[in-house]
N, C-alpha and C. Protein backbone atom coordinates (compact mmCIF):
# COMPACT_ATOMS: atom_id res chain seq x y z
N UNK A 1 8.65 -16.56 -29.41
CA UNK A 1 7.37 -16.43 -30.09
C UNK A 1 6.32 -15.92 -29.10
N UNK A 2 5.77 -15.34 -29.40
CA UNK A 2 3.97 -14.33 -28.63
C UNK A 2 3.29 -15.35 -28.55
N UNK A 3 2.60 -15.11 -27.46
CA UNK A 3 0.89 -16.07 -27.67
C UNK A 3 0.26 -15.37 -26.90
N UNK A 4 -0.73 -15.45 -26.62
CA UNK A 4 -2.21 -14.49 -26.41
C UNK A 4 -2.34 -15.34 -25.83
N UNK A 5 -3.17 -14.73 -24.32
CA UNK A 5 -3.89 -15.40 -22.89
C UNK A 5 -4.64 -14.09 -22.45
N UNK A 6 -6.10 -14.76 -21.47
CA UNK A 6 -6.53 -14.22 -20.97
C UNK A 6 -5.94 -13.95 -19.45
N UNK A 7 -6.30 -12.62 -18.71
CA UNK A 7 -5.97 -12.40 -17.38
C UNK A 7 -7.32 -11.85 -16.81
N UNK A 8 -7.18 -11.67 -15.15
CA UNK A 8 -7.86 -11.13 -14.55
C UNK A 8 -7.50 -10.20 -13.78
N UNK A 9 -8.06 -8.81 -14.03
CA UNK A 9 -7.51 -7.61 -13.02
C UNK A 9 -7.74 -7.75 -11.44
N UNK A 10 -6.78 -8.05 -10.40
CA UNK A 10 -6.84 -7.83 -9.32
C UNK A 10 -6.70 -6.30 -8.65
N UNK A 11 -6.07 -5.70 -8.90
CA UNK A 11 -6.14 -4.36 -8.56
C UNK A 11 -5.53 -3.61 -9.62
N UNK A 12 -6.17 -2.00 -9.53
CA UNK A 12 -6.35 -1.23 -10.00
C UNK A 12 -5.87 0.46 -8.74
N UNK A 13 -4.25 1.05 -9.35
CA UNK A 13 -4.47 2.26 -8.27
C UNK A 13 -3.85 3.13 -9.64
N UNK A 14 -4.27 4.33 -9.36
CA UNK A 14 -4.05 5.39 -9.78
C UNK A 14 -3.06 6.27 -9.23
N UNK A 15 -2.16 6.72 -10.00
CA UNK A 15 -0.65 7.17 -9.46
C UNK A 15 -0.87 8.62 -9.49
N UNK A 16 -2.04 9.15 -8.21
CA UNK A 16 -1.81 10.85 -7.96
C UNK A 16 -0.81 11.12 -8.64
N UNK A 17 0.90 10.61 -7.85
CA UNK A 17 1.63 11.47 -7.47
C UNK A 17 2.20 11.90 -9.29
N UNK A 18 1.63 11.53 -10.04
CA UNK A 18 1.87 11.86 -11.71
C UNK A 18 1.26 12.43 -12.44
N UNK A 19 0.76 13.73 -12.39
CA UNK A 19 -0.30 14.17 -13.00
C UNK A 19 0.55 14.94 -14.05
N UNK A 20 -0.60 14.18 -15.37
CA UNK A 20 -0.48 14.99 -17.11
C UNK A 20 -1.59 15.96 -17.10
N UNK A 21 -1.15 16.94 -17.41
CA UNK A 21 -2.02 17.97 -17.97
C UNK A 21 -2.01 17.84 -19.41
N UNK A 22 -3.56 18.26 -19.97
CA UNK A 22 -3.84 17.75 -20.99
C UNK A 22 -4.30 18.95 -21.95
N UNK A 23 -4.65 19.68 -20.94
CA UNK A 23 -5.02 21.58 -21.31
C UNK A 23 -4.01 22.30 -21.11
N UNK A 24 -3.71 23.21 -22.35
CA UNK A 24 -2.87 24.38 -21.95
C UNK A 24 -2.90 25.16 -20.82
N UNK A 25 -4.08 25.84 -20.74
CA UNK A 25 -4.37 26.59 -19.94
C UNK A 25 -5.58 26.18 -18.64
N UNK A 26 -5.38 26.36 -17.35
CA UNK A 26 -6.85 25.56 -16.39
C UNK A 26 -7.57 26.25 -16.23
N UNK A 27 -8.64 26.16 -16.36
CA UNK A 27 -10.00 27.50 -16.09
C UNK A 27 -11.04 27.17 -15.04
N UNK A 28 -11.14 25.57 -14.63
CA UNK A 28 -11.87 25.48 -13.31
C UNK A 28 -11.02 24.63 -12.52
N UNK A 29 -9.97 24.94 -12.12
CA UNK A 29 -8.97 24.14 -11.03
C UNK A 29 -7.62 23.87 -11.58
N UNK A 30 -7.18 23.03 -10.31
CA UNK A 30 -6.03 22.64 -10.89
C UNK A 30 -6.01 21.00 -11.41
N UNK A 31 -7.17 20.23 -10.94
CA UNK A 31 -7.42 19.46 -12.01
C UNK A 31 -7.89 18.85 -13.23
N UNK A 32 -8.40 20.48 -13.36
CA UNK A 32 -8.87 20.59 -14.45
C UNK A 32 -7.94 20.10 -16.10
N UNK A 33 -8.16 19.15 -16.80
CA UNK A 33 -7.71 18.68 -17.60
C UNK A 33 -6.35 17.36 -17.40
N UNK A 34 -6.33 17.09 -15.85
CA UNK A 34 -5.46 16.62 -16.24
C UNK A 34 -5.84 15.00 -15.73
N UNK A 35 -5.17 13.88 -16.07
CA UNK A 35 -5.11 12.91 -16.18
C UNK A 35 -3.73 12.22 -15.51
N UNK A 36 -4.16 10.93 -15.14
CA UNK A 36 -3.32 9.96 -14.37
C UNK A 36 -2.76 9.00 -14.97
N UNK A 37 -1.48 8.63 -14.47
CA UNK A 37 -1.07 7.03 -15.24
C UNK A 37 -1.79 6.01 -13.53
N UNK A 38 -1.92 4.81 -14.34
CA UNK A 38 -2.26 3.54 -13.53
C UNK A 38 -1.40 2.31 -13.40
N UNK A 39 -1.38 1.49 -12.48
CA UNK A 39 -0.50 0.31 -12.29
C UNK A 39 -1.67 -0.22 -12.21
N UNK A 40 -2.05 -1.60 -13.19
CA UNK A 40 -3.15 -2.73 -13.04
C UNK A 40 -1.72 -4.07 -12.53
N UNK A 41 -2.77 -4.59 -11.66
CA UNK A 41 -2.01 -6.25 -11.32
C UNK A 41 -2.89 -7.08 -11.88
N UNK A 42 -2.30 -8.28 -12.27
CA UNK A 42 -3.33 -9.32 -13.43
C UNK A 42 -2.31 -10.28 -13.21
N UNK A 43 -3.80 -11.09 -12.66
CA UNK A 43 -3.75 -12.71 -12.87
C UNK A 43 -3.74 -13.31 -13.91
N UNK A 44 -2.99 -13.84 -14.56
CA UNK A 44 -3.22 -14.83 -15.57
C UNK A 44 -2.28 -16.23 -15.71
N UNK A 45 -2.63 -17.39 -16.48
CA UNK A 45 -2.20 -18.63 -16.13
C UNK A 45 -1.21 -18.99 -17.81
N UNK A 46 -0.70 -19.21 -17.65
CA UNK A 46 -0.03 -19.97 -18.59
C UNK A 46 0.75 -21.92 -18.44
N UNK A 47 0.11 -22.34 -19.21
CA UNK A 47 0.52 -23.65 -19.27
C UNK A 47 0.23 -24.70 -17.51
N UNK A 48 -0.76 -24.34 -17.04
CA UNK A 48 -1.05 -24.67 -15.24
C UNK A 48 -0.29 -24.02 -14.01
N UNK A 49 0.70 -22.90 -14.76
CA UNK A 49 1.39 -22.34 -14.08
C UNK A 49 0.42 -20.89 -13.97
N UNK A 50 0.54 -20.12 -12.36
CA UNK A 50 -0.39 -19.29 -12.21
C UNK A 50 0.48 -17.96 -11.99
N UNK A 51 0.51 -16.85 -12.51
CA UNK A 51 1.36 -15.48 -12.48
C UNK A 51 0.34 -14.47 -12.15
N UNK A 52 0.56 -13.42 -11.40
CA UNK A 52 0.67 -12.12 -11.38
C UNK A 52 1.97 -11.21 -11.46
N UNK A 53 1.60 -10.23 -12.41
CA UNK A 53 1.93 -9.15 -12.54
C UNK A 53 1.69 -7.78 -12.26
N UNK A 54 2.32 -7.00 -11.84
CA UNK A 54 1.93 -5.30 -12.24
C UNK A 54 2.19 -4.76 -13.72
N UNK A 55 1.49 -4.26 -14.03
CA UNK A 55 1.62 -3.12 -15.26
C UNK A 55 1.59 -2.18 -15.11
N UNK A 56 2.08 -0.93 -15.49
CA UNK A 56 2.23 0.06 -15.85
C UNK A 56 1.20 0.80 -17.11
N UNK A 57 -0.02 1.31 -16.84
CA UNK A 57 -0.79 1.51 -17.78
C UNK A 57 -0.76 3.36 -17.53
N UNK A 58 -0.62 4.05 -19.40
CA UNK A 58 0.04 5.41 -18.79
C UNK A 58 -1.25 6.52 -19.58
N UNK A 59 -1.15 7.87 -18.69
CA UNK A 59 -2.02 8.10 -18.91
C UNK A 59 -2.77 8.72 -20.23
N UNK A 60 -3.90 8.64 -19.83
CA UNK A 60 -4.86 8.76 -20.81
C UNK A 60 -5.57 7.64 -21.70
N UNK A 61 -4.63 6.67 -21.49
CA UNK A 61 -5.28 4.92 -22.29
C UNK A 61 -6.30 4.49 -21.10
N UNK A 62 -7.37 3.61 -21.70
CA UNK A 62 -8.68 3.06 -21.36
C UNK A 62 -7.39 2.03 -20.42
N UNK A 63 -8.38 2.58 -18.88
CA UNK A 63 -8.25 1.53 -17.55
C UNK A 63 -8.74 0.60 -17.36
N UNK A 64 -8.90 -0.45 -17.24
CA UNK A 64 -10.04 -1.86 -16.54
C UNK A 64 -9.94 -1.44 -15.33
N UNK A 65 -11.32 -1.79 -15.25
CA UNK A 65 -11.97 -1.78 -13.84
C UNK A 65 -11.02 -3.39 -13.03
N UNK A 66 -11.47 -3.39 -11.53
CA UNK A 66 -10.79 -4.64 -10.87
C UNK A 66 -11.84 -5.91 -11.45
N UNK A 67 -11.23 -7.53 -11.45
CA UNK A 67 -12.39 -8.19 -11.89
C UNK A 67 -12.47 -8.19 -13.47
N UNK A 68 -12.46 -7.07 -13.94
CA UNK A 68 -12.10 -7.10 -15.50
C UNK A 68 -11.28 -8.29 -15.94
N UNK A 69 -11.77 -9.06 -17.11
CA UNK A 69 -10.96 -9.62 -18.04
C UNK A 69 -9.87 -9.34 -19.32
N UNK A 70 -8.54 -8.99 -19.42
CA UNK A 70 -7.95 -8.25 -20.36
C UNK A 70 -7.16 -9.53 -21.09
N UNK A 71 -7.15 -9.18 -22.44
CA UNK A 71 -5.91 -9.88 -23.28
C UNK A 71 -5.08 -9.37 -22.97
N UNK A 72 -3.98 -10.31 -22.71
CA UNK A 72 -2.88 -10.52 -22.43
C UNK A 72 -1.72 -10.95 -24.18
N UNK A 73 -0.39 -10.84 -24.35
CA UNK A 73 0.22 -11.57 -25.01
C UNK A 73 1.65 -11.52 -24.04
N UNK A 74 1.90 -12.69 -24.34
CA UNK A 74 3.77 -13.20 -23.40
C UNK A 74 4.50 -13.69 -24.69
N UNK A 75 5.53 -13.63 -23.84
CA UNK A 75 6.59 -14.31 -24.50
C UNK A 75 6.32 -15.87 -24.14
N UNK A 76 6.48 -17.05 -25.19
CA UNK A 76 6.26 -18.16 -25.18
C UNK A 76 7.23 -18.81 -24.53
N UNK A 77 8.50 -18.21 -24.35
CA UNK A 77 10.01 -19.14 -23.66
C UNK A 77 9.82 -18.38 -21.99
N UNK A 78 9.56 -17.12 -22.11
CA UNK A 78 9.31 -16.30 -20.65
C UNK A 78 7.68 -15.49 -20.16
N UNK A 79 6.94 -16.68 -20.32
CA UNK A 79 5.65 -16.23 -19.87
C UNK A 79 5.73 -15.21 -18.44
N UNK A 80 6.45 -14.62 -17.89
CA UNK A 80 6.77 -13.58 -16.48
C UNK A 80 6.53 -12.33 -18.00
N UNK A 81 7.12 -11.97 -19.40
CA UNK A 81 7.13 -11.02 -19.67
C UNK A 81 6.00 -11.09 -20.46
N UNK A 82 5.17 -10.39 -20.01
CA UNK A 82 3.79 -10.29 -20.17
C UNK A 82 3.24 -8.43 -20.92
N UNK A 83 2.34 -8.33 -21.73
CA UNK A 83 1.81 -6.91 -22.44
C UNK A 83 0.39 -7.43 -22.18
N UNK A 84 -0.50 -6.17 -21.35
CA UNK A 84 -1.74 -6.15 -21.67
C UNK A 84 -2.33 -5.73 -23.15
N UNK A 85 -2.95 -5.98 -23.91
CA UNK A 85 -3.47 -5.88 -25.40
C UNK A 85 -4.76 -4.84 -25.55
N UNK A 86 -4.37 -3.27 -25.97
CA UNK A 86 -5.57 -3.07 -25.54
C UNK A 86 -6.69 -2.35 -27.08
């Protein structure tokens, strides 16, 4: 069963080495149009027990800043498998 928890973003990096282009064609650079995937790490607690994770957040979806608060949902038998909610 799912349940919903809050987390806290500890870090936030941006994965250069993956760049989506988002434009057919580039007309002012070569980064022009394109976009990054992100790995967020998040604190969050379940049942007095305290976890971090990394995520995999891909590109073009809304990033949290570090410090940010995100919904979370886990698995209720394996709170380690964790989805940010966005």
């Amino acid at each position: 069963m799912q349940k919903r928890t809050s987390g806290t973003v500890v870090s936030v990096k941006k994965q250069w080495w993956l760049k989506v282009n988002t434009k057919v064609i580039r007309t002012a650079g070569p980064l022009d149009g394109a976009t990054f995937p992100h790995v967020v790490k998040v604190r969050y607690t379940v049942d007095g027990q305290e976890y971090e994770k990394r995520k995999w957040i891909g590109a073009g979806q809304p990033v949290p800043g570090e410090g940010d608060t995100v919904q979370l949902v886990y698995d209720d038998e394996n709170p380690e498998d964790v989805s940010i909610v966005f």
